[in-house]
N, C-alpha and C. Protein backbone atom coordinates (compact mmCIF):
# COMPACT_ATOMS: atom_id res chain seq x y z
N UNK A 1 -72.45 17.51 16.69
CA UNK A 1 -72.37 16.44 15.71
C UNK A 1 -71.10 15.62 16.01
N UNK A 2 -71.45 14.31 15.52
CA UNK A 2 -70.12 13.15 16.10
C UNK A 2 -68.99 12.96 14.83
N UNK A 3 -67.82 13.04 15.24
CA UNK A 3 -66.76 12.66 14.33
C UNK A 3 -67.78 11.44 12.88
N UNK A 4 -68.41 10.47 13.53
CA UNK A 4 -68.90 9.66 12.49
C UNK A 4 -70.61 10.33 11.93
N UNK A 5 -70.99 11.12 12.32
CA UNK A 5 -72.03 11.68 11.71
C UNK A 5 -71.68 13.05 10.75
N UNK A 6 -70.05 13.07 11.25
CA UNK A 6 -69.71 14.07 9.77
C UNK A 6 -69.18 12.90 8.86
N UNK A 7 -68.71 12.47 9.02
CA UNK A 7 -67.92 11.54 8.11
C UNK A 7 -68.77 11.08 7.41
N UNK A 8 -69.97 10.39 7.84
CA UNK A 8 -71.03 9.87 6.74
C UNK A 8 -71.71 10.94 5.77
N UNK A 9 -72.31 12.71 6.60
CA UNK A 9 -72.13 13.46 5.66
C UNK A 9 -71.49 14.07 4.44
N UNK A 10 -70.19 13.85 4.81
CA UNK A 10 -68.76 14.18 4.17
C UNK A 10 -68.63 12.09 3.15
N UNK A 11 -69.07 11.71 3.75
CA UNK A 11 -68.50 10.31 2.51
C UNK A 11 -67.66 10.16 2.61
N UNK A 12 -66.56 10.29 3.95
CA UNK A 12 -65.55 9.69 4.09
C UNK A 12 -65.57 8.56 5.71
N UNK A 13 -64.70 8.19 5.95
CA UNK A 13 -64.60 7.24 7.25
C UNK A 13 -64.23 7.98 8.21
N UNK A 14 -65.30 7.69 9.30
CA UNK A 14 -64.51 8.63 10.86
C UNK A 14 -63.25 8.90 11.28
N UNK A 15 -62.35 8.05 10.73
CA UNK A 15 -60.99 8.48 11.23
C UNK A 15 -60.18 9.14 10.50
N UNK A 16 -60.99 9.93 9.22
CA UNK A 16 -60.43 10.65 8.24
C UNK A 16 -61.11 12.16 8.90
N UNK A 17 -62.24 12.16 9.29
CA UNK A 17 -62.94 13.52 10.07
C UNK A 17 -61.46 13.28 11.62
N UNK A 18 -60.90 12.56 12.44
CA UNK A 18 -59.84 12.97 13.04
C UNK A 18 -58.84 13.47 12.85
N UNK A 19 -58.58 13.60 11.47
CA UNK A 19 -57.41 13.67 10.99
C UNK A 19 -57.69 15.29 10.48
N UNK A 20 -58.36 15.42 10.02
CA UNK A 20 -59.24 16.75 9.82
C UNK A 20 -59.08 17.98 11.02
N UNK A 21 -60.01 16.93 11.95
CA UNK A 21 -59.32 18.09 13.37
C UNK A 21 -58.13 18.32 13.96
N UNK A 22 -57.58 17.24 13.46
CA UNK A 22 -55.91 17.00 13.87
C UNK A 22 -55.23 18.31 13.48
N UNK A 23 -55.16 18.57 11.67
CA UNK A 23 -55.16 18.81 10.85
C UNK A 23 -55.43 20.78 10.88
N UNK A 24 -56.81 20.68 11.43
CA UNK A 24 -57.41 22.28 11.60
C UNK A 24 -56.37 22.56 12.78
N UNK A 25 -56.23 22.00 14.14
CA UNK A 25 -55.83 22.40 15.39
C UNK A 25 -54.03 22.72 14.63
N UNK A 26 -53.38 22.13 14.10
CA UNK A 26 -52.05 22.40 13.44
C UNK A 26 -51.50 22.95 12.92
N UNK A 27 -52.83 23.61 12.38
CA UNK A 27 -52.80 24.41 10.41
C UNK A 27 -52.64 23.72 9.63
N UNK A 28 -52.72 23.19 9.55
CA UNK A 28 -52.55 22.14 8.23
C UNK A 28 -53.66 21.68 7.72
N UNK A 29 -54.59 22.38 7.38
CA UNK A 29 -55.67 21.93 6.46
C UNK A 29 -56.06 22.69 5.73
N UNK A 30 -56.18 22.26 4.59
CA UNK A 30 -56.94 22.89 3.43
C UNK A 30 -58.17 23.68 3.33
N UNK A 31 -58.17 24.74 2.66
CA UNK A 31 -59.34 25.90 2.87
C UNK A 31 -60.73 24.97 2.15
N UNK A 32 -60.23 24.06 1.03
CA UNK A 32 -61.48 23.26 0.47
C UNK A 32 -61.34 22.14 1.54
N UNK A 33 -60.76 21.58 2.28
CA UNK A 33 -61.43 20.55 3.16
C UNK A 33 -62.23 20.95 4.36
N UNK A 34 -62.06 22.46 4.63
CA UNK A 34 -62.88 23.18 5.49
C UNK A 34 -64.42 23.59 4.81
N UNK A 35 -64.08 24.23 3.86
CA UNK A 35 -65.17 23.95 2.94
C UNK A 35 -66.24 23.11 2.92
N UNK A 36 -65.45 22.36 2.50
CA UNK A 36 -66.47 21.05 2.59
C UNK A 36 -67.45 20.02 3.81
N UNK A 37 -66.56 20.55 4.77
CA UNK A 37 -67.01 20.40 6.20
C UNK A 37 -68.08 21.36 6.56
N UNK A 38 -67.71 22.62 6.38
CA UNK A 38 -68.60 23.41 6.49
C UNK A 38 -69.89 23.16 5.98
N UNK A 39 -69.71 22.90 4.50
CA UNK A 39 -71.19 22.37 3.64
C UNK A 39 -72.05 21.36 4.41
N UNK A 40 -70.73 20.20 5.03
CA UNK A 40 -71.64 18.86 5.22
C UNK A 40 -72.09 19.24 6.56
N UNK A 41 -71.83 20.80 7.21
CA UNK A 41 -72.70 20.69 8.46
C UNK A 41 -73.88 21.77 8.24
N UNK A 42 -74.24 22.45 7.01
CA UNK A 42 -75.10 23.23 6.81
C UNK A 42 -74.45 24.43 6.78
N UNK A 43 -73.26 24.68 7.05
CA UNK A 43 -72.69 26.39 7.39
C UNK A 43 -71.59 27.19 6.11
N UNK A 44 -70.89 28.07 5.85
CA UNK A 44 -70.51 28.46 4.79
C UNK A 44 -69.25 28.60 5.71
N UNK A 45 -68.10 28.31 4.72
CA UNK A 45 -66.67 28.62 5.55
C UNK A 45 -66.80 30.84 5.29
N UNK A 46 -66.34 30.85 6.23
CA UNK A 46 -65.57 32.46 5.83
C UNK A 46 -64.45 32.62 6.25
N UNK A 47 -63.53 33.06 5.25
CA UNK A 47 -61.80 33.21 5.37
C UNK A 47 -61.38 34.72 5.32
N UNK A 48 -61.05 34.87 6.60
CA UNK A 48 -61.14 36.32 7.27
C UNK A 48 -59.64 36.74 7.43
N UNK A 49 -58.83 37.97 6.47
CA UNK A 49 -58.04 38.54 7.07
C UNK A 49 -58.32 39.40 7.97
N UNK A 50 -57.61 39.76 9.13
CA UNK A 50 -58.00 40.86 9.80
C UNK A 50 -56.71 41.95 10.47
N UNK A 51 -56.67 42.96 10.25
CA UNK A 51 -55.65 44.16 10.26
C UNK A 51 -55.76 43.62 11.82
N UNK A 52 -53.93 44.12 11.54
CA UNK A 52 -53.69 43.98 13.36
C UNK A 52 -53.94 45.53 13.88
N UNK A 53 -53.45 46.51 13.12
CA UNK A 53 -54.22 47.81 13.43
C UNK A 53 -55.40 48.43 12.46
N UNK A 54 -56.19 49.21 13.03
CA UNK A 54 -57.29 49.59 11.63
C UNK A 54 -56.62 50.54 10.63
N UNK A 55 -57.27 50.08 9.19
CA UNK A 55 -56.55 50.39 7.69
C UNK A 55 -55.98 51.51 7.78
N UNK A 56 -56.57 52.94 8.53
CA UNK A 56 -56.26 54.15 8.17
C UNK A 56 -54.83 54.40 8.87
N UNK A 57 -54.86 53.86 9.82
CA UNK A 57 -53.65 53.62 10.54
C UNK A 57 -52.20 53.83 9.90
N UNK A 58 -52.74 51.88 9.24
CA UNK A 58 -51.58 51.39 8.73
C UNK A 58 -51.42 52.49 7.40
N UNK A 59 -52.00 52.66 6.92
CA UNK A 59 -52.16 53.67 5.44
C UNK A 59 -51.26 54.83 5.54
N UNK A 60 -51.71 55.69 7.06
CA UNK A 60 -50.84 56.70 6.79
C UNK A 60 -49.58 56.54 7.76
N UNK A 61 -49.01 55.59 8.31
CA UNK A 61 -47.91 54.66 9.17
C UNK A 61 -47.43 54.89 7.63
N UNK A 62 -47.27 54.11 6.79
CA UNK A 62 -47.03 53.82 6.04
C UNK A 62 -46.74 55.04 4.67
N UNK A 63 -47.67 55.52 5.07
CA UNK A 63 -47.01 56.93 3.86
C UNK A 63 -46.10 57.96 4.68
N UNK A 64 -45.65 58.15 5.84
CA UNK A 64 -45.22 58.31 6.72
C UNK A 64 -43.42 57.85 6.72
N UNK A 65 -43.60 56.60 6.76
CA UNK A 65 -42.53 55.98 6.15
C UNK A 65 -41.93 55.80 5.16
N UNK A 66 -42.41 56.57 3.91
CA UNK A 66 -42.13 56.39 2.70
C UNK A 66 -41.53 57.75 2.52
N UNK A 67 -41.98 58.27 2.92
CA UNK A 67 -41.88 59.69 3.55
C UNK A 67 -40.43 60.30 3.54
N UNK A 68 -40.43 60.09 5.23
CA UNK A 68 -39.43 59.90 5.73
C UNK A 68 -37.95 59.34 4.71
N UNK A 69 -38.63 58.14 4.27
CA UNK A 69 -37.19 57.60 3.23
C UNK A 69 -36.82 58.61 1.91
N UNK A 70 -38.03 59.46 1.30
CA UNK A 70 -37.70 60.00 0.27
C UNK A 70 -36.60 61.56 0.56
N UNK A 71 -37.35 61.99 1.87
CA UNK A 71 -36.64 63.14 2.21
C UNK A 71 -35.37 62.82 3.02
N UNK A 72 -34.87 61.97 3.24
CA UNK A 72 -33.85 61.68 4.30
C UNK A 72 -32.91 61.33 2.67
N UNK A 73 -33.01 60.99 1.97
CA UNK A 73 -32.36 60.94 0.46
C UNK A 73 -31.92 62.34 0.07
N UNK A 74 -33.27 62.93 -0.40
CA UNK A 74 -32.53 64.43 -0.85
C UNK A 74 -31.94 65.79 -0.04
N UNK A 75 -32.42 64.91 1.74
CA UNK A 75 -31.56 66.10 2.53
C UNK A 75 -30.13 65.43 2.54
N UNK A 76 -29.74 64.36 2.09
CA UNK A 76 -28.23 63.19 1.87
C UNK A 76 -27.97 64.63 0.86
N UNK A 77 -28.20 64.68 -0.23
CA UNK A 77 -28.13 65.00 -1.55
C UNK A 77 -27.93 66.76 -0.78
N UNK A 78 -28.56 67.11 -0.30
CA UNK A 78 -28.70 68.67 -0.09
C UNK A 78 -27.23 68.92 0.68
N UNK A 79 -27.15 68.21 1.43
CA UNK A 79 -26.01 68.43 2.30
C UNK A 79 -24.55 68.47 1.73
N UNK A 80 -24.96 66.92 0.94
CA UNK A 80 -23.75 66.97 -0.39
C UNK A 80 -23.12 68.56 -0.60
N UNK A 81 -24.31 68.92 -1.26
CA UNK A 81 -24.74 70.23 -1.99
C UNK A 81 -24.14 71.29 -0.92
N UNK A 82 -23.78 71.15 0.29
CA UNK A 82 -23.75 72.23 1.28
C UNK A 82 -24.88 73.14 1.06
N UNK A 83 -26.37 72.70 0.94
CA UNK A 83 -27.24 73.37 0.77
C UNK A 83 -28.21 72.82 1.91
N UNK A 84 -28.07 72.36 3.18
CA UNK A 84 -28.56 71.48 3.82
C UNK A 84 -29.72 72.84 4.65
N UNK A 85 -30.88 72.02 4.79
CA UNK A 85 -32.00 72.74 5.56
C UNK A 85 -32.12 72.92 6.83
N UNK A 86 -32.17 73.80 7.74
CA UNK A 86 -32.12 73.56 8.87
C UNK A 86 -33.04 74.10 10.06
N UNK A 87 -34.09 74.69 9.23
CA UNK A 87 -35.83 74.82 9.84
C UNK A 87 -36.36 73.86 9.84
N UNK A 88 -36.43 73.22 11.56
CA UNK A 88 -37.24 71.94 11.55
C UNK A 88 -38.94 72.30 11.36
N UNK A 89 -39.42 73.35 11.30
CA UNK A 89 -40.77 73.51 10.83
C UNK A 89 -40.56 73.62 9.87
N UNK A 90 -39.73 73.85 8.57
CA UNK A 90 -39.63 73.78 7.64
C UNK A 90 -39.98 72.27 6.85
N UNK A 91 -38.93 71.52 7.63
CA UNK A 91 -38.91 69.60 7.41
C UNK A 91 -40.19 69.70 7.80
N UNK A 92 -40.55 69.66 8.92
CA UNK A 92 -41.88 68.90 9.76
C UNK A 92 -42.97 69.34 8.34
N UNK A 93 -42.73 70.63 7.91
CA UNK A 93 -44.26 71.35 6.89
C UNK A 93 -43.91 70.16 5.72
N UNK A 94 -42.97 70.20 5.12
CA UNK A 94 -42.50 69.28 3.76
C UNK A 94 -42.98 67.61 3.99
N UNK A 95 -42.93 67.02 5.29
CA UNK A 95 -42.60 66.01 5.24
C UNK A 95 -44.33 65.77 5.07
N UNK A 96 -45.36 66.58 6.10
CA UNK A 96 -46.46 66.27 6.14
C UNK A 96 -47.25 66.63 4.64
N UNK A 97 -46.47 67.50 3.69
CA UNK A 97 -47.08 67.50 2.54
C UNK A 97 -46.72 66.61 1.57
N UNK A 98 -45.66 65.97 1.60
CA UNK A 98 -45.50 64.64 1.20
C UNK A 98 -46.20 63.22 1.68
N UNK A 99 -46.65 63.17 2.97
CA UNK A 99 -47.67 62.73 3.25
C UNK A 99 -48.94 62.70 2.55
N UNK A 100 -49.40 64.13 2.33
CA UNK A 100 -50.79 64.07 1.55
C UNK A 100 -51.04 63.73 0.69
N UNK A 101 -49.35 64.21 -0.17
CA UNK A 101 -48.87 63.87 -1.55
C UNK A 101 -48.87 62.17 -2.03
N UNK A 102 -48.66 61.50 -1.03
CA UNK A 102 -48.64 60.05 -1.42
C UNK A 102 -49.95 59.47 -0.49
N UNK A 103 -50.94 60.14 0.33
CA UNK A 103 -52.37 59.39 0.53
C UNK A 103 -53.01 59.95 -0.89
N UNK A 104 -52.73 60.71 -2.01
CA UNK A 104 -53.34 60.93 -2.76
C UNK A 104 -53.71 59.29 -4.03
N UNK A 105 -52.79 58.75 -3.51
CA UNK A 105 -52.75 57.61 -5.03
C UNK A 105 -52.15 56.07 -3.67
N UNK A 106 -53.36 55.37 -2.87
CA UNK A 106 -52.63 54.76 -1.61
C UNK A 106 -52.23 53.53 -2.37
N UNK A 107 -52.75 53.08 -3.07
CA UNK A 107 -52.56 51.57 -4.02
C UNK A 107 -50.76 51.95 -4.51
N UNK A 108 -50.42 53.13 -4.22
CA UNK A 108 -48.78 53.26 -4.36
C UNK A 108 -48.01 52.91 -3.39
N UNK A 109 -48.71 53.02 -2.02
CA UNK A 109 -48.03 53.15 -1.28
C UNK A 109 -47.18 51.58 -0.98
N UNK A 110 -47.34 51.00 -1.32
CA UNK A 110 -46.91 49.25 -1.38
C UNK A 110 -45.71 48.90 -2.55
N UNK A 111 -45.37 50.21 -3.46
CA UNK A 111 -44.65 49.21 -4.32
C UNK A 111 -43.24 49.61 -3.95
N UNK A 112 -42.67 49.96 -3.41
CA UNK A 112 -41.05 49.94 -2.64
C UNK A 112 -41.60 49.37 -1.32
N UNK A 113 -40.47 48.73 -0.64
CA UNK A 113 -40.33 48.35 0.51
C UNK A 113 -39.79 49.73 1.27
């Protein structure tokens, strides 16, 4: 289809459909002016996030890391204490049950940085 055979679909002037592609190629265009393009060529826009790694990934990356920050706090605190742990299968067992502990509720896992 020609810049002026959308434009007459769309009800605007051909050099407003350039500005459009100008516009898409830049980022700079609006999800309703895509929209609407889409309509005037018969097709439906779809606005697609897409994970740079897959969800489960990032999910337990991420509880992992939260992890890590909670126990690296209370072994601060333990040490204080001269009560510091020093079975790394001990850490390694704790850390992965804190893991499970926070895939249990994941909509948590987002509210601290």
């Amino acid at each position: 289809m020609t810049t002026g055979q959308l434009a007459k679909r769309l009800g605007v002037r051909q050099p407003r459909i350039v500005e459009m592609e100008k516009g898409e190629a830049t980022g700079n265009i609006t999800v309703q002016s895509l929209e609407r393009a889409a309509d005037a060529m018969g097709c439906r826009l779809v606005y697609v996030l897409v994970p740079k790694k897959p969800l489960t990934k990032m999910i337990e990356e991420r509880a992992s890391h939260l992890a890590k920050k909670k126990l690296a706090l209370v072994e601060q605190t333990m040490r204080l204490e001269d009560q510091e742990v020093h079975d790394q299968r001990f850490k390694a067992q704790t850390h992965q049950r804190l893991i499970t502990e926070l895939l249990r509720r994941p909509a948590r896992l987002w509210d601290e940085t």
